[in-house]
C-alpha atoms as a PDB file:
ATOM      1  CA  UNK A   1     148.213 -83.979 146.287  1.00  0.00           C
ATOM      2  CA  UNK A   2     151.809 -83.978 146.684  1.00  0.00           C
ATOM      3  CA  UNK A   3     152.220 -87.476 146.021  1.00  0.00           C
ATOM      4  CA  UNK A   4     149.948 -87.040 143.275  1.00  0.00           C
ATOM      5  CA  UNK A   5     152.344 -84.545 141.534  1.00  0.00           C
ATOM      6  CA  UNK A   6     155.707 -86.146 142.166  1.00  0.00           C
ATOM      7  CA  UNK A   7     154.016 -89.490 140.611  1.00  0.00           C
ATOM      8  CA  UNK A   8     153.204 -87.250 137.401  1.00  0.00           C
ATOM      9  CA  UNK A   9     156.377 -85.383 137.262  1.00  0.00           C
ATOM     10  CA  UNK A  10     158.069 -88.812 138.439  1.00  0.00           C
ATOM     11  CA  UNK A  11     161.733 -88.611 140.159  1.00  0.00           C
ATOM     12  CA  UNK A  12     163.712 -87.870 137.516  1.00  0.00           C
ATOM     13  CA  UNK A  13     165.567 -84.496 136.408  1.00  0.00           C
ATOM     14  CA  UNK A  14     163.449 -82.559 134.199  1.00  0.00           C
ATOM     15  CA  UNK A  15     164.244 -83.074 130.594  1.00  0.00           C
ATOM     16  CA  UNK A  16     166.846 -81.447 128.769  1.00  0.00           C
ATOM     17  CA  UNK A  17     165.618 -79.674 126.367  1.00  0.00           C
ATOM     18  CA  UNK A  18     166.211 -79.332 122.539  1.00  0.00           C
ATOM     19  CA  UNK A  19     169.089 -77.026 121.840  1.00  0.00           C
ATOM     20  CA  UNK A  20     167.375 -73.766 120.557  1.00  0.00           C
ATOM     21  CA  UNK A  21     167.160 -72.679 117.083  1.00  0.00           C
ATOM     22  CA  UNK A  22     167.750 -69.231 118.389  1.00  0.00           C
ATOM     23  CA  UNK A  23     167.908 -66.853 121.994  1.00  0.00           C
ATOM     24  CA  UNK A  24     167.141 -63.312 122.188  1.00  0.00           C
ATOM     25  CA  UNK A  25     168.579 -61.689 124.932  1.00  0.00           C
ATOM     26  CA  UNK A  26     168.386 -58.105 124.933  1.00  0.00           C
ATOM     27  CA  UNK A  27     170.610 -55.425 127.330  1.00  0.00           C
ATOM     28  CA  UNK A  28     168.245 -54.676 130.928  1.00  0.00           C
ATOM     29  CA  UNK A  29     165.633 -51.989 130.297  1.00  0.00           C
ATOM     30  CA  UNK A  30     165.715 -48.991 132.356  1.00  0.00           C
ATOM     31  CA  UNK A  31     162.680 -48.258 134.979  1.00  0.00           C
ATOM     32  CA  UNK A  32     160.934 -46.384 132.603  1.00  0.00           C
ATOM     33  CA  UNK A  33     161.115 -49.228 129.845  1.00  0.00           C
ATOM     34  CA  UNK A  34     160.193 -51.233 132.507  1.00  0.00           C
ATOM     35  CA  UNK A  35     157.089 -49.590 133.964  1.00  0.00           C
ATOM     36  CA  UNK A  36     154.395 -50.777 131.368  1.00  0.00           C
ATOM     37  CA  UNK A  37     155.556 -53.498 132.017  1.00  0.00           C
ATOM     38  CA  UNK A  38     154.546 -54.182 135.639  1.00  0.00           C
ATOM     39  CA  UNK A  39     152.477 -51.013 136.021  1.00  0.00           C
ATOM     40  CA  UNK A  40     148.466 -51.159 136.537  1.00  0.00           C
ATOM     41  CA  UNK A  41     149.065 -55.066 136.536  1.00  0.00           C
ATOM     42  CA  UNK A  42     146.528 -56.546 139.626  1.00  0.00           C
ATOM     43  CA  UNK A  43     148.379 -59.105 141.966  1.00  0.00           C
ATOM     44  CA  UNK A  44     145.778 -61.919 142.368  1.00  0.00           C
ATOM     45  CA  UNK A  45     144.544 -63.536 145.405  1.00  0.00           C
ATOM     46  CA  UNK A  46     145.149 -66.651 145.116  1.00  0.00           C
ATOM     47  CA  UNK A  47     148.224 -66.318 142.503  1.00  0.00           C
ATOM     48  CA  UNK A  48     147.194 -67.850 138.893  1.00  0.00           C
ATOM     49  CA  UNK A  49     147.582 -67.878 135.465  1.00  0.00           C
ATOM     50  CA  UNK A  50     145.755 -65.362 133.227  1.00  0.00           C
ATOM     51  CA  UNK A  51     145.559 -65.890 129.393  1.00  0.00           C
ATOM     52  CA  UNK A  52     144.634 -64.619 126.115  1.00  0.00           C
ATOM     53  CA  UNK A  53     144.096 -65.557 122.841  1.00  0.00           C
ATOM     54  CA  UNK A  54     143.392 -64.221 119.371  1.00  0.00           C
ATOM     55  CA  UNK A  55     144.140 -65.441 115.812  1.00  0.00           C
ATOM     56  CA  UNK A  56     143.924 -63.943 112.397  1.00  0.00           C
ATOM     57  CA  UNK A  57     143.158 -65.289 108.720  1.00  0.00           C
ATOM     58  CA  UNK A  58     145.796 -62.860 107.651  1.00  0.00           C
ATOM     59  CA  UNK A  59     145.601 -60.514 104.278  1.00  0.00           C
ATOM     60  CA  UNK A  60     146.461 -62.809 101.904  1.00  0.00           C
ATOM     61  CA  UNK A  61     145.022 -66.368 103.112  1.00  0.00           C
ATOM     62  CA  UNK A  62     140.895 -67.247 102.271  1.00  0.00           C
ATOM     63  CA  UNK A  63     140.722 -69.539 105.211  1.00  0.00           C
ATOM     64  CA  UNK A  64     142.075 -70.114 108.682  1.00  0.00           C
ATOM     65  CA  UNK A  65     143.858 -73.582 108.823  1.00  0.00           C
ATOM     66  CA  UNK A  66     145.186 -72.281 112.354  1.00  0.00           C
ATOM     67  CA  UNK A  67     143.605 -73.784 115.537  1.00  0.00           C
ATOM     68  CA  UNK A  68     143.722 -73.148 119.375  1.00  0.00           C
ATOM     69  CA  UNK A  69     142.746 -74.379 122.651  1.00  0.00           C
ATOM     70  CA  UNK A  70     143.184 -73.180 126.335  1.00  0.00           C
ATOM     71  CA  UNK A  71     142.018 -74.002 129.578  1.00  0.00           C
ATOM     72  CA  UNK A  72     143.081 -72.405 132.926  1.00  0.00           C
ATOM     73  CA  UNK A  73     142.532 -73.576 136.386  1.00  0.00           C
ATOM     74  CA  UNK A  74     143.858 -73.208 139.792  1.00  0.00           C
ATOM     75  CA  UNK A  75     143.547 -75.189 143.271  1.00  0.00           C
ATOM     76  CA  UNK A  76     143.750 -73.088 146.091  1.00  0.00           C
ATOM     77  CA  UNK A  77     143.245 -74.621 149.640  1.00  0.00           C
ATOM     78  CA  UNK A  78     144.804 -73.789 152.939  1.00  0.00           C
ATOM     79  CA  UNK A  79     148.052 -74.388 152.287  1.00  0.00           C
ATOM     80  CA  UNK A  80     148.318 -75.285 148.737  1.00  0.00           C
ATOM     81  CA  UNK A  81     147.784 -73.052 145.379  1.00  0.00           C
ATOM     82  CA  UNK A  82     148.325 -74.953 142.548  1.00  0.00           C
ATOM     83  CA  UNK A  83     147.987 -72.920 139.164  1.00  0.00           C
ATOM     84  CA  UNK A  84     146.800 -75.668 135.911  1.00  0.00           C
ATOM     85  CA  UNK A  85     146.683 -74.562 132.411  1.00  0.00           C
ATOM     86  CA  UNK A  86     146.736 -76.771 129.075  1.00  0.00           C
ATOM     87  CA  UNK A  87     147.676 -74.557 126.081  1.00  0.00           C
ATOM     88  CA  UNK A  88     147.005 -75.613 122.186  1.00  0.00           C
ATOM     89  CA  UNK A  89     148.189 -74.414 119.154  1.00  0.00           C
ATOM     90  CA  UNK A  90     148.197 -76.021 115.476  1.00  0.00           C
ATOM     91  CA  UNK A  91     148.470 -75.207 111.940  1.00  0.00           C
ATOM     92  CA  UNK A  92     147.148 -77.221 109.467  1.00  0.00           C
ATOM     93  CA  UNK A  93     148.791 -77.973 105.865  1.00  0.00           C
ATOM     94  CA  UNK A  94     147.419 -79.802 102.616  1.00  0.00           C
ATOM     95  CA  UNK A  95     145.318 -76.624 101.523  1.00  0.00           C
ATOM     96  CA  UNK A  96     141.659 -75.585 103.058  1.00  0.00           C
ATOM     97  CA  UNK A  97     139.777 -78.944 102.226  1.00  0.00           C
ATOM     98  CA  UNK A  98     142.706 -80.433 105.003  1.00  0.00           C
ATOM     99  CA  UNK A  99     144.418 -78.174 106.779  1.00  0.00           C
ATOM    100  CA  UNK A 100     141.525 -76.265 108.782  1.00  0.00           C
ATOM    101  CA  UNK A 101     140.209 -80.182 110.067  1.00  0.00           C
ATOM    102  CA  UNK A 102     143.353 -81.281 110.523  1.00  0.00           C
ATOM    103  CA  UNK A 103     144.073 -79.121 113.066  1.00  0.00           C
ATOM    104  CA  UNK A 104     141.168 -78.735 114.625  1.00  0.00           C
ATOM    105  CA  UNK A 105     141.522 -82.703 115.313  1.00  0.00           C
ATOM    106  CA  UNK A 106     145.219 -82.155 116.474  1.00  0.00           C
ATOM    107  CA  UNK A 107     143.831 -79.645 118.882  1.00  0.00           C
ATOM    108  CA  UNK A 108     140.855 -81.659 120.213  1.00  0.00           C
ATOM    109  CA  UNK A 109     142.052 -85.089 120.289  1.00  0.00           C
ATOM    110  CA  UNK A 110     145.167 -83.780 122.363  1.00  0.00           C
ATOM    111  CA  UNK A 111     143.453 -81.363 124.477  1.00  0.00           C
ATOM    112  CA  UNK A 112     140.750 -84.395 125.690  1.00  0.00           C
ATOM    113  CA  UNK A 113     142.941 -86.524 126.358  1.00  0.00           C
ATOM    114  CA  UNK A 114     145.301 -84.116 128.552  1.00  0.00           C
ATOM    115  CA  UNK A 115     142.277 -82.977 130.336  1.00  0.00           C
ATOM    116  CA  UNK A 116     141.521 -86.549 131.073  1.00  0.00           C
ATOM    117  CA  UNK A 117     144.859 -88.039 132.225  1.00  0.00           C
ATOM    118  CA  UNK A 118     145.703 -84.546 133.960  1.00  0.00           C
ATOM    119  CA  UNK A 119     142.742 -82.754 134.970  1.00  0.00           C
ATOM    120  CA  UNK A 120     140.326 -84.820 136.016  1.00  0.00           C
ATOM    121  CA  UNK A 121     142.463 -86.754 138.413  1.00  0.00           C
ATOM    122  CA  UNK A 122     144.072 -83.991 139.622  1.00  0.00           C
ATOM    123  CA  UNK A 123     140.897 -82.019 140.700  1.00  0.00           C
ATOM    124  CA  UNK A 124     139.460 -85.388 141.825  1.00  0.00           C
ATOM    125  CA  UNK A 125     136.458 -85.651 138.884  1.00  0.00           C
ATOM    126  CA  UNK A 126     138.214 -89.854 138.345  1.00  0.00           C
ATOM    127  CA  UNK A 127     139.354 -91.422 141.545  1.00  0.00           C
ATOM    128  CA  UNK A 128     142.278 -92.736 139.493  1.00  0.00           C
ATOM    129  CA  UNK A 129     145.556 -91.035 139.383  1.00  0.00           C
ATOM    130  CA  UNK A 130     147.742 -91.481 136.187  1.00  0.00           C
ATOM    131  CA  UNK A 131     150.616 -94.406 136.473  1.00  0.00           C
ATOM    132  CA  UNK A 132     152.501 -92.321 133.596  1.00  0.00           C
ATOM    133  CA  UNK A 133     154.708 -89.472 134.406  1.00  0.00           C
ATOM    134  CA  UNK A 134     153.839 -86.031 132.431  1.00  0.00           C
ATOM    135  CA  UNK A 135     156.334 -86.530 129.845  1.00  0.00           C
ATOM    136  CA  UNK A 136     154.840 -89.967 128.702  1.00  0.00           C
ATOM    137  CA  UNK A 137     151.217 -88.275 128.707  1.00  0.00           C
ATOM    138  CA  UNK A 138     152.349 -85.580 126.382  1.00  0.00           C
ATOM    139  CA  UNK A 139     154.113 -87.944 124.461  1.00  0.00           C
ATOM    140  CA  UNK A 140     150.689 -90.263 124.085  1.00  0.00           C
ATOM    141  CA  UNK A 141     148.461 -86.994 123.682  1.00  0.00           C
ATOM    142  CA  UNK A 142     150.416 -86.062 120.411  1.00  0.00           C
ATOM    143  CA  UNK A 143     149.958 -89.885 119.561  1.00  0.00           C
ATOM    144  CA  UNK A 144     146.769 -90.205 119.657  1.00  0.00           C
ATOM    145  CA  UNK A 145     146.269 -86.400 117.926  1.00  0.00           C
ATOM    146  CA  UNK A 146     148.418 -88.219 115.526  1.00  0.00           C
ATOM    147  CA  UNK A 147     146.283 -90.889 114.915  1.00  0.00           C
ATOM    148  CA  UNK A 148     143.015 -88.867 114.947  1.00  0.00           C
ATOM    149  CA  UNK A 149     144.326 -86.885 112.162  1.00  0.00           C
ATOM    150  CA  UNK A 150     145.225 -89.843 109.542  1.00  0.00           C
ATOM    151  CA  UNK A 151     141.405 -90.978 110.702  1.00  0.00           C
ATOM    152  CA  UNK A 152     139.410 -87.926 110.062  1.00  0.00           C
ATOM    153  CA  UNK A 153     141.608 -85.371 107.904  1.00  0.00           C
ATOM    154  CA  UNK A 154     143.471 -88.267 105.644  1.00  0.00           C
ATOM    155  CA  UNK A 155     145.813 -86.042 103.450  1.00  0.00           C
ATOM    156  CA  UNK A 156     146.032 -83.027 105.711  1.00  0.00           C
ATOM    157  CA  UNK A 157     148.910 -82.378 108.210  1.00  0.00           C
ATOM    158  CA  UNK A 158     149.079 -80.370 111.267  1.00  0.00           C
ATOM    159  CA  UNK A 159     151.687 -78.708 113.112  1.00  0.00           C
ATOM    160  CA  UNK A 160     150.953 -78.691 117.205  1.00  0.00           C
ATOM    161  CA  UNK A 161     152.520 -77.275 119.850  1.00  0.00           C
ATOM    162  CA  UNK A 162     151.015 -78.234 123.443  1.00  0.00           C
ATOM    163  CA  UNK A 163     152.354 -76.105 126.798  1.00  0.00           C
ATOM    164  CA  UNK A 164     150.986 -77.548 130.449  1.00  0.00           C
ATOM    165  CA  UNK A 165     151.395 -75.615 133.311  1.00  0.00           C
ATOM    166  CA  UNK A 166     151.311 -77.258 136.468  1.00  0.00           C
ATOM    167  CA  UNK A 167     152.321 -75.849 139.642  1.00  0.00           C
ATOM    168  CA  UNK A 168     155.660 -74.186 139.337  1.00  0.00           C
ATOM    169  CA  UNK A 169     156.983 -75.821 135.765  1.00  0.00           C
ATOM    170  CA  UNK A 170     155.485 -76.355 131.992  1.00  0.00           C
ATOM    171  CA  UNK A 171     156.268 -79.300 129.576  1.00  0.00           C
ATOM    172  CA  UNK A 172     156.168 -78.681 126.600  1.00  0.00           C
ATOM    173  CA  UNK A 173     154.810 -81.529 123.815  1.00  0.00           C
ATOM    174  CA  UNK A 174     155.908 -80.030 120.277  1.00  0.00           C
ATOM    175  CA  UNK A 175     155.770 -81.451 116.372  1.00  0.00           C
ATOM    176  CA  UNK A 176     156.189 -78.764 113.631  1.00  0.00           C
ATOM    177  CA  UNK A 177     156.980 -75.207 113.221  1.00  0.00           C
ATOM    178  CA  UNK A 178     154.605 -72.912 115.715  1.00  0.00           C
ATOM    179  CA  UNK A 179     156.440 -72.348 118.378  1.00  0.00           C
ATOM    180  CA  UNK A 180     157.137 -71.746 122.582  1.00  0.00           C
ATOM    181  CA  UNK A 181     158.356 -68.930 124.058  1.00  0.00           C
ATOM    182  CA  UNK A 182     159.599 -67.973 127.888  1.00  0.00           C
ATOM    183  CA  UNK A 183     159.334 -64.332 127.817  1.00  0.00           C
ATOM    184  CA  UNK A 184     160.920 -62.651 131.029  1.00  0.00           C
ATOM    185  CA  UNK A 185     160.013 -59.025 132.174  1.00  0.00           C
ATOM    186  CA  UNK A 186     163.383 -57.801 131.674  1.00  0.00           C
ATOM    187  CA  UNK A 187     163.307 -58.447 127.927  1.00  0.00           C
ATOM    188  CA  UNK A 188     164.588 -61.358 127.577  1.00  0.00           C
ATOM    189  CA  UNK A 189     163.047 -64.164 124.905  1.00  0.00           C
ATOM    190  CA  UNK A 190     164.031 -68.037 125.005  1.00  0.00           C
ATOM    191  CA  UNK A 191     162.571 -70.036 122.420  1.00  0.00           C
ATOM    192  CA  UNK A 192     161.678 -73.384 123.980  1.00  0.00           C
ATOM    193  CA  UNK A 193     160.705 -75.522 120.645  1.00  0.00           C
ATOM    194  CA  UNK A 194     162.849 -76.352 117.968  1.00  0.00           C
ATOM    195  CA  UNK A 195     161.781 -76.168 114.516  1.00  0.00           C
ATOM    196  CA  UNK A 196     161.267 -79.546 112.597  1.00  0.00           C
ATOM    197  CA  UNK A 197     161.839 -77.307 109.128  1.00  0.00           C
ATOM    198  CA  UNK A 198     164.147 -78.245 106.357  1.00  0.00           C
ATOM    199  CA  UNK A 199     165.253 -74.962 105.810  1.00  0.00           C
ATOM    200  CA  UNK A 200     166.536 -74.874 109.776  1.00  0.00           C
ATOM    201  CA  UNK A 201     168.106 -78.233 109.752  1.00  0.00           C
ATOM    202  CA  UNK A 202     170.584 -77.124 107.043  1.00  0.00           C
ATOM    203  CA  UNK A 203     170.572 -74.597 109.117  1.00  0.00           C
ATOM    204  CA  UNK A 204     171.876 -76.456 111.639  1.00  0.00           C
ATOM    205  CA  UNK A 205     174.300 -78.412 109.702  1.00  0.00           C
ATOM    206  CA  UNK A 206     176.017 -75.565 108.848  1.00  0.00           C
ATOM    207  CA  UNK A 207     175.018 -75.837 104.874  1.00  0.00           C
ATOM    208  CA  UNK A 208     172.885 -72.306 104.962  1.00  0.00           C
ATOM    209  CA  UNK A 209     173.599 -68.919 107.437  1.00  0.00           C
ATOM    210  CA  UNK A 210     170.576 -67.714 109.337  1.00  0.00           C
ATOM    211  CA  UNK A 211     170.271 -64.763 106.468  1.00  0.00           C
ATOM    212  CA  UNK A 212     170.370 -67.281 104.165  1.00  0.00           C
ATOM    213  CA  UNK A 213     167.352 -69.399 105.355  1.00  0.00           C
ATOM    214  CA  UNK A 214     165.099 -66.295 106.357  1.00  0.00           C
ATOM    215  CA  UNK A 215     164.529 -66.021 102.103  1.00  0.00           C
ATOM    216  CA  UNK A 216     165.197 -70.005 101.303  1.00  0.00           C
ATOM    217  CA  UNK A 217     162.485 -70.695  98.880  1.00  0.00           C
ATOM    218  CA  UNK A 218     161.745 -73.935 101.327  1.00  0.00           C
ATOM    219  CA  UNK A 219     162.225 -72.621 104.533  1.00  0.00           C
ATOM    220  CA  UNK A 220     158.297 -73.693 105.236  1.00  0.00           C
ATOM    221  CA  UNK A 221     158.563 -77.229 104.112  1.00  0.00           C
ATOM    222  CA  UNK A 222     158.574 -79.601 106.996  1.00  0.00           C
ATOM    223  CA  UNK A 223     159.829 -82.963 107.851  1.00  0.00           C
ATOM    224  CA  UNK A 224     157.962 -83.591 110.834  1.00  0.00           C
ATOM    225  CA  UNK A 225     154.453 -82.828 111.265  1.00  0.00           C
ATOM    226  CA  UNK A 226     151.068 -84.913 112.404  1.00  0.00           C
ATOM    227  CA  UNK A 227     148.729 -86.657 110.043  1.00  0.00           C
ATOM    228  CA  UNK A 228     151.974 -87.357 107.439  1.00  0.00           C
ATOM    229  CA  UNK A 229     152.271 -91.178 108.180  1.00  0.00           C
ATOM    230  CA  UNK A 230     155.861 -91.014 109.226  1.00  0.00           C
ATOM    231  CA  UNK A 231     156.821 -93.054 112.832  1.00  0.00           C
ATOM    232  CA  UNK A 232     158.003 -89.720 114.146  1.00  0.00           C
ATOM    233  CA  UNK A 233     158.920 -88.828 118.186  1.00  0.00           C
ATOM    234  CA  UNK A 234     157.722 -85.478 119.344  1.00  0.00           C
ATOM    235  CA  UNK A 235     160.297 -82.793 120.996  1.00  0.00           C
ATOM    236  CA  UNK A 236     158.972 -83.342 125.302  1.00  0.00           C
ATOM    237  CA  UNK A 237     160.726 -81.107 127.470  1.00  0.00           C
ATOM    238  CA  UNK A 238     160.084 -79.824 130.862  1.00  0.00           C
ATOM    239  CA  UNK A 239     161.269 -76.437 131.867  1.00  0.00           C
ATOM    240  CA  UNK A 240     160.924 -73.924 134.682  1.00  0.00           C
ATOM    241  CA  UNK A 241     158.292 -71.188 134.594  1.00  0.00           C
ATOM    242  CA  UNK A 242     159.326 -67.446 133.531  1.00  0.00           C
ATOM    243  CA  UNK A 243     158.686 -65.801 136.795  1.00  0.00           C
ATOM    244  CA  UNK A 244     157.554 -62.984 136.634  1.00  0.00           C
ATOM    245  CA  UNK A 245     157.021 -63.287 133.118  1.00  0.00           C
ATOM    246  CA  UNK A 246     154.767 -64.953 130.044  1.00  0.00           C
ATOM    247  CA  UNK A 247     154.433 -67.719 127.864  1.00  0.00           C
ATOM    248  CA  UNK A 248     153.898 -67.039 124.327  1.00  0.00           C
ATOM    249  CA  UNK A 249     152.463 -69.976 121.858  1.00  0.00           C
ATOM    250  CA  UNK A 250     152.315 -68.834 118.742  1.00  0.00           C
ATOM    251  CA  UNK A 251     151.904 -70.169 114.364  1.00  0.00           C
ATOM    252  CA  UNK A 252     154.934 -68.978 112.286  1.00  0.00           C
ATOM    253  CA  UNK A 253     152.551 -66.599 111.000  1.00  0.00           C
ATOM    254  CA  UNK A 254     153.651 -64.074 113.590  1.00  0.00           C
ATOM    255  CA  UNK A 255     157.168 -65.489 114.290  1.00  0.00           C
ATOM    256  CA  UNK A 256     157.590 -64.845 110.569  1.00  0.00           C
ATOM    257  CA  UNK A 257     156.976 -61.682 110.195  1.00  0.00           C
ATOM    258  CA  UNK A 258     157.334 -60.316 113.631  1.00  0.00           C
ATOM    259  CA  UNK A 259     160.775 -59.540 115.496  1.00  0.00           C
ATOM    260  CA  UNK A 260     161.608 -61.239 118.983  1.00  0.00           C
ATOM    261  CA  UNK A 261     162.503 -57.538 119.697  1.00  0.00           C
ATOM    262  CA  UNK A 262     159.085 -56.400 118.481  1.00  0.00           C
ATOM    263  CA  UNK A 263     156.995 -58.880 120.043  1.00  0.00           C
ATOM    264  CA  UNK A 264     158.183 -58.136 123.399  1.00  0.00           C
ATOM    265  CA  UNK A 265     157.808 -54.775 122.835  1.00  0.00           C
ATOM    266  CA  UNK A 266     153.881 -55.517 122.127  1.00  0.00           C
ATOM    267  CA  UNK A 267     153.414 -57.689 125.476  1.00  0.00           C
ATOM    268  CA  UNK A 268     155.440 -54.736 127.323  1.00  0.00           C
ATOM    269  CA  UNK A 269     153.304 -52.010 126.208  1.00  0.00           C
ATOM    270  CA  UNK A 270     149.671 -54.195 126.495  1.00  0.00           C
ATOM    271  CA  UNK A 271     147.319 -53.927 129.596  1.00  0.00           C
ATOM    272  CA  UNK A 272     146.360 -57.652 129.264  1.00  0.00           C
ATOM    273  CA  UNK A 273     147.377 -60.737 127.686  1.00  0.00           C
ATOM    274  CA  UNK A 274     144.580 -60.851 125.824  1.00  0.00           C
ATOM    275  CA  UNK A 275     145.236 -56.889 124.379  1.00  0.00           C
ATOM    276  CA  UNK A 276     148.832 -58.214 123.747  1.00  0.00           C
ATOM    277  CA  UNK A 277     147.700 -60.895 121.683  1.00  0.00           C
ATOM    278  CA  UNK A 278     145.325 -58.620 119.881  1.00  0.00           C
ATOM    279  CA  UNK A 279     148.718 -56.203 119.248  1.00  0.00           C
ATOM    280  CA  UNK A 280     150.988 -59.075 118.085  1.00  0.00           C
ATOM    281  CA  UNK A 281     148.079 -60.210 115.283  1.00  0.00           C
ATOM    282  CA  UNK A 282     148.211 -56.300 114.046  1.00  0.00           C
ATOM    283  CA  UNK A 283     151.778 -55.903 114.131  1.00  0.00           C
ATOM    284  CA  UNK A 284     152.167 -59.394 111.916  1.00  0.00           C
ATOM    285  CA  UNK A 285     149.048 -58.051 109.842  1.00  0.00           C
ATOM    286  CA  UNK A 286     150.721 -54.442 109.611  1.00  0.00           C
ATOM    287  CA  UNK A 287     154.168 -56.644 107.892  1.00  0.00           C
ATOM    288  CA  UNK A 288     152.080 -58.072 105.327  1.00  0.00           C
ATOM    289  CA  UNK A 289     150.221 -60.842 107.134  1.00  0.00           C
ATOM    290  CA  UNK A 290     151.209 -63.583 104.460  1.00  0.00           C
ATOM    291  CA  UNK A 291     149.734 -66.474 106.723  1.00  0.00           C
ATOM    292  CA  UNK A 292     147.733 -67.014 109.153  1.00  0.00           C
ATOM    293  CA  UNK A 293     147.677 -65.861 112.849  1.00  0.00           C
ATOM    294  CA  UNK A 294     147.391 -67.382 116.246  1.00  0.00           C
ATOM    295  CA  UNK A 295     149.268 -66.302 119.752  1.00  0.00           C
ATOM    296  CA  UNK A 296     148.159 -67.707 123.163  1.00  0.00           C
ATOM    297  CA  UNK A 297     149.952 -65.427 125.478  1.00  0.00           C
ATOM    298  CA  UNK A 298     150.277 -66.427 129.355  1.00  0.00           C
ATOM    299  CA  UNK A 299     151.199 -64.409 132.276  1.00  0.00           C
ATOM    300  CA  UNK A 300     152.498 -66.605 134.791  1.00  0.00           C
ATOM    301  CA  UNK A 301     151.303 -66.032 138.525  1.00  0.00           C
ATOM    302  CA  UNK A 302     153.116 -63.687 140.461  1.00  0.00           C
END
């Protein structure tokens, strides 16, 4: 098994990632900000991840062109615990006839094939291990969502943000605007996606402030997305687990509309991921909800 994961990490130093559109790091809570935090949370035997999910057409949308996928497993022998987790999000564009099946093909298409390189030869259901390492299978999984996209939802785009957890790091496959969080028990938030936006590129360049691109009339037009025909390389980066902590995937629906400060305020206060994604699709709902919703929330093992 060890050789098995050092041949999909491979030897070299994880990837740096994409320098951050933003970080929110907020002063240490006190012990009493703290205590919903860790309070009336069960430490598992063996250690592993637990999840939850929950999306939202919104208040002002017809349909749901937002898509999700998660699957959680964990190994536990003797001597070895090995928590596994592929997480999916993707938001279709091009209007309800394209959007809703586009991403629902991003989100299938990459989820079979990372639960065919990864975890079927990890949990020994193929006797063959993968020669790539698991930067080059993300990289082929948003290929060939790529592909299945312009095949079945021609004119439709897709945004799609992929998290895999294996053992003690994530790597994170990413094209679009949804985004990745770390989000630490002490309040801090670390966005770990960049967004391929035009409105955050000038951004970038130093032609608009932050203010400034929060009303740009075109701060959801993007320049990088699936199904769009474009060669195009997706953002790959490998990074550390938040622990103790979460990972949050999420649409811009919430990010939109929903403070860092705010959301972390939700998870704090929430008994379970899955009530803290429930409480993040109200609070974006309760701001207007002018798109639609998705969070996959993650609390890493302890």
């Amino acid at each position: 098994m060890k050789k098995l994961l050092q041949k999909i990490f491979g030897q070299d130093t994880p990837a740096q990632p994409t320098p951050p559109i933003a970080e929110l790091t907020t002063a240490p809570l006190s012990e009493d900000q703290l205590e919903p935090v860790t309070s009336g949370v069960p430490k598992l035997e063996p250690p592993q991840l637990i999840v939850g999910s929950a999306r939202s057409v919104g208040q002002q949308r017809e349909h749901n062109e937002d898509s999700l996928y998660t699957f959680t497993a964990t190994l536990a022998g003797n001597t070895t615990v090995i928590p596994f987790g592929i997480y999916v999000i993707a938001d279709g564009m091009g209007g309800h006839q394209f959007g809703e099946v586009a991403s629902e093909v991003a989100v299938r298409a990459m989820s079979k094939y990372l639960i065919s390189k990864l975890y079927h030869p990890i949990f020994g259901i193929v006797p063959e291990s993968p020669n790539e390492s698991l930067s080059e299978i993300m990289q082929q999984g948003v290929y060939e969502a790529h592909q299945a996209v312009l095949k079945q939802a021609p004119g439709g785009g897709t945004t799609l943000t992929a998290v895999v957890v294996l053992g003690n790091r994530m790597t994170i496959a990413h094209v679009g605007d949804s985004r990745a969080y770390s989000v630490y028990l002490d309040g801090r938030m670390q966005i770990l996606t960049r967004d391929h936006s035009l409105v955050k590129r000038l951004e970038e360049l130093g032609q608009i402030t932050p203010e400034e691109a929060e009303i740009h009339p075109q701060r959801n037009v993007l320049y990088r997305a699936l199904g769009q025909g474009e060669p195009f390389e997706p953002d790959v980066t490998t990074a550390p687990l938040p622990q103790p902590g979460y990972v949050l995937i999420c649409s811009d629906g919430l990010w939109n509309l929903v403070s860092d400060a705010e959301i972390f305020r939700v998870i704090a206060a929430a008994p379970s991921p899955h009530r803290a994604c429930q409480g993040l699709i109200d609070a974006a709902n309760a701001a207007g909800g002018s798109d639609n919703i998705t969070a996959i929330l993650v609390r890493m093992p302890d």
